[in-house]
C-alpha atoms as a PDB file:
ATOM      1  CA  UNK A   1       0.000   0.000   0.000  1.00  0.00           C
ATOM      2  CA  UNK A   2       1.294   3.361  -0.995  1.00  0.00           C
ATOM      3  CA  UNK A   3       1.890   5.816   2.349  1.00  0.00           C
ATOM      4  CA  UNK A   4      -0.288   8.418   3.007  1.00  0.00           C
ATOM      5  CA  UNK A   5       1.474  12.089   3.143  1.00  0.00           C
ATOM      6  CA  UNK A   6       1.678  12.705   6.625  1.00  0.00           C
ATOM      7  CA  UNK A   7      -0.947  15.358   7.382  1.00  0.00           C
ATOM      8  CA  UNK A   8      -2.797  15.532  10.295  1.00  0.00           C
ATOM      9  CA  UNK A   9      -6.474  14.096   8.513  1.00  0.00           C
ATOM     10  CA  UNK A  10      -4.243  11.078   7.771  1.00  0.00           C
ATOM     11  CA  UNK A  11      -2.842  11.070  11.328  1.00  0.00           C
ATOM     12  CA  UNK A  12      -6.222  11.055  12.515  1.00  0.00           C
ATOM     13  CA  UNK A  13      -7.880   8.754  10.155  1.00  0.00           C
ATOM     14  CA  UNK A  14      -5.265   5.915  11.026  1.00  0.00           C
ATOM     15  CA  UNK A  15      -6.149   6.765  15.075  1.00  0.00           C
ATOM     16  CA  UNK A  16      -9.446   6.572  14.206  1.00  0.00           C
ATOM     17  CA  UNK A  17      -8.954   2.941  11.942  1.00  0.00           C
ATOM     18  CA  UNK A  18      -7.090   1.690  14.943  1.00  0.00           C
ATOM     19  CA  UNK A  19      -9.276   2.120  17.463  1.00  0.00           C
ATOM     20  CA  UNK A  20     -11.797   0.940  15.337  1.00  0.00           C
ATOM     21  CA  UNK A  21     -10.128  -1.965  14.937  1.00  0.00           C
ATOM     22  CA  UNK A  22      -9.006  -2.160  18.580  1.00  0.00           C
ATOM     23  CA  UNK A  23     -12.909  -2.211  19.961  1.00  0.00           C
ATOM     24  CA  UNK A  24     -14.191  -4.306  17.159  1.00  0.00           C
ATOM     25  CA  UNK A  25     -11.342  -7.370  17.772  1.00  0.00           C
ATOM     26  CA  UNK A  26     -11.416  -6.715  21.716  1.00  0.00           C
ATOM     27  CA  UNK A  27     -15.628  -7.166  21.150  1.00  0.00           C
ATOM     28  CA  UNK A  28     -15.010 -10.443  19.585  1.00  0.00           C
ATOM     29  CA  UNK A  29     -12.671 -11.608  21.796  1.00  0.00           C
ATOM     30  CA  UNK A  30     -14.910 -10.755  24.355  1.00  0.00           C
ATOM     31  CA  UNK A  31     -17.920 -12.250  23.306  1.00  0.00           C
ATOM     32  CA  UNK A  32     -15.946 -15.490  22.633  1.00  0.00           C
ATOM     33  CA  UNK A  33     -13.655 -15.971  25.644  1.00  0.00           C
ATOM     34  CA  UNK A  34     -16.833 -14.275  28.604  1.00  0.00           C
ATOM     35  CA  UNK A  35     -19.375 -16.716  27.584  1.00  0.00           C
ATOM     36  CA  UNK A  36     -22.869 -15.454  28.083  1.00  0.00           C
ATOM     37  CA  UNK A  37     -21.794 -12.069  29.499  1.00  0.00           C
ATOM     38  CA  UNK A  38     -19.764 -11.128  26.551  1.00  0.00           C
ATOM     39  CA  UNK A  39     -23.081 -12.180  24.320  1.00  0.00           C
ATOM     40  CA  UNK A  40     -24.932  -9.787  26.494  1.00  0.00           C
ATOM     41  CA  UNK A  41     -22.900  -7.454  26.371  1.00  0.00           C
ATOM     42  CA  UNK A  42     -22.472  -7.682  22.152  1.00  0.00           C
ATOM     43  CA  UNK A  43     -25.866  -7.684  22.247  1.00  0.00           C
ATOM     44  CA  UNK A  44     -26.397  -4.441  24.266  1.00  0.00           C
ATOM     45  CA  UNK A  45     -23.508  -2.534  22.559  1.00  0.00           C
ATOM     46  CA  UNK A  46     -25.038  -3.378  18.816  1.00  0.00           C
ATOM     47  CA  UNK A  47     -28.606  -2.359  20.199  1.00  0.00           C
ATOM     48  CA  UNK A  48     -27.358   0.834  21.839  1.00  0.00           C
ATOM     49  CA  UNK A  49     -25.507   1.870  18.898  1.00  0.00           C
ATOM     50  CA  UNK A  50     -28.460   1.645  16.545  1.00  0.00           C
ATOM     51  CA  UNK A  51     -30.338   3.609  18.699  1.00  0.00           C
ATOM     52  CA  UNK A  52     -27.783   6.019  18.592  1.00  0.00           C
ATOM     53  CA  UNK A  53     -26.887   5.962  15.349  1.00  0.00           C
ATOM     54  CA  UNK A  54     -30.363   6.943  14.681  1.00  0.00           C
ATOM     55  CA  UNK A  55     -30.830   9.700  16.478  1.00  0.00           C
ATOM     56  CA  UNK A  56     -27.510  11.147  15.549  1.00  0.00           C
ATOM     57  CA  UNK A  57     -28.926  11.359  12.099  1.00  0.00           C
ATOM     58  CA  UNK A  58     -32.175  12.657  12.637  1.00  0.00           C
ATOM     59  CA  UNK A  59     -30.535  15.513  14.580  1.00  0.00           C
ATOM     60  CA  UNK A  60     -27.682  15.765  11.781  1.00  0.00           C
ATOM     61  CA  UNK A  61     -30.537  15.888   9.023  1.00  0.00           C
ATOM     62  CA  UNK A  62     -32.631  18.613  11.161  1.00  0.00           C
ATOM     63  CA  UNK A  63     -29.296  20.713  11.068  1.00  0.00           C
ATOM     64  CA  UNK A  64     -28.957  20.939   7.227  1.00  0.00           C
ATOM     65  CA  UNK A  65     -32.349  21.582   7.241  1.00  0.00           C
ATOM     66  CA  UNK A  66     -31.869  24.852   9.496  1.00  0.00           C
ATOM     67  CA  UNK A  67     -28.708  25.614   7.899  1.00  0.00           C
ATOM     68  CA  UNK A  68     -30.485  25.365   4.111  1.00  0.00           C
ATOM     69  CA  UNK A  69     -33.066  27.932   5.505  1.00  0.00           C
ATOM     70  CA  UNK A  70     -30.954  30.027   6.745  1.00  0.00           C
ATOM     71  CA  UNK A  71     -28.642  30.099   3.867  1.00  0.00           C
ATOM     72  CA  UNK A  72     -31.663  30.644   1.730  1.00  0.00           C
ATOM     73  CA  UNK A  73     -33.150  33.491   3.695  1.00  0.00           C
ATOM     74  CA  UNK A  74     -29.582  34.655   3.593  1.00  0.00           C
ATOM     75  CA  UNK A  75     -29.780  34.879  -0.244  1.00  0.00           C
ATOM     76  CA  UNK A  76     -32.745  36.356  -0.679  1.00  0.00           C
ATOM     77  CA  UNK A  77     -32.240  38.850   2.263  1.00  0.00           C
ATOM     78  CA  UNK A  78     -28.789  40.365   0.450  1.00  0.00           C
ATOM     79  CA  UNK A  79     -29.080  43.070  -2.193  1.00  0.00           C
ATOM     80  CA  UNK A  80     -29.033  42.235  -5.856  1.00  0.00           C
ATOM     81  CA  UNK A  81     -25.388  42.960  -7.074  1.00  0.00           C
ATOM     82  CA  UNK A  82     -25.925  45.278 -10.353  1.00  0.00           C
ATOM     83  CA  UNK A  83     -22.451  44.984 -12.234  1.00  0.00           C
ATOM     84  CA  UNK A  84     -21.151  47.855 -13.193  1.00  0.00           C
ATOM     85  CA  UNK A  85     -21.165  48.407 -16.855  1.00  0.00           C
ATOM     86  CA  UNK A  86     -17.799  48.841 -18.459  1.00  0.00           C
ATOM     87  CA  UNK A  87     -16.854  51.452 -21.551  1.00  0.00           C
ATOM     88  CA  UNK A  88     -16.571  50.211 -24.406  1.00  0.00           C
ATOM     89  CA  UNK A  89     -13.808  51.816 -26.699  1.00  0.00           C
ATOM     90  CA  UNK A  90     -14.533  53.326 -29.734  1.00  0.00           C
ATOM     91  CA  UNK A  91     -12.526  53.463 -32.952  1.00  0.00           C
ATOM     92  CA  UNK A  92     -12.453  57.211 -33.676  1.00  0.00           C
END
């Protein structure tokens, strides 16, 4: 795999891909090696994060909604701009 350039949105994407990876390999292992706890506990953490998930997007959709309107009043609160019309030379 080529690198990256090392900026910090790569820096942070790879922290963010190894935790990732970190919680979803430590949930396996713990639903395997805990027995019914760890199944309860997979269990809870999938339900809770659907739950979540969900109304994370609801609020993130009602946010561009407010931010469209407001953009839009925005627009049609501002002043036309009239461009300025240039001379145009004449051949004497």
């Amino acid at each position: 795999m080529a690198q990256a350039h090392n900026t910090i949105g790569s820096t942070i994407g790879r922290a963010l891909g190894n935790a990732a990876a970190y919680t979803v390999h430590g949930a396996v292992s713990a639903a395997q090696y805990t027995g019914r706890f760890g199944q309860d506990v997979a269990a809870g953490a999938t339900e809770q994060y659907a739950v979540k998930s969900g109304e994370l997007a609801a609020r993130r959709a009602a946010l561009a909604e407010q931010r469209a309107a407001a953009i839009s009043a925005a627009v049609e609160a501002a002043a036309p701009v009239v461009p300025k019309q240039r001379r145009l030379a004449t051949a004497e």
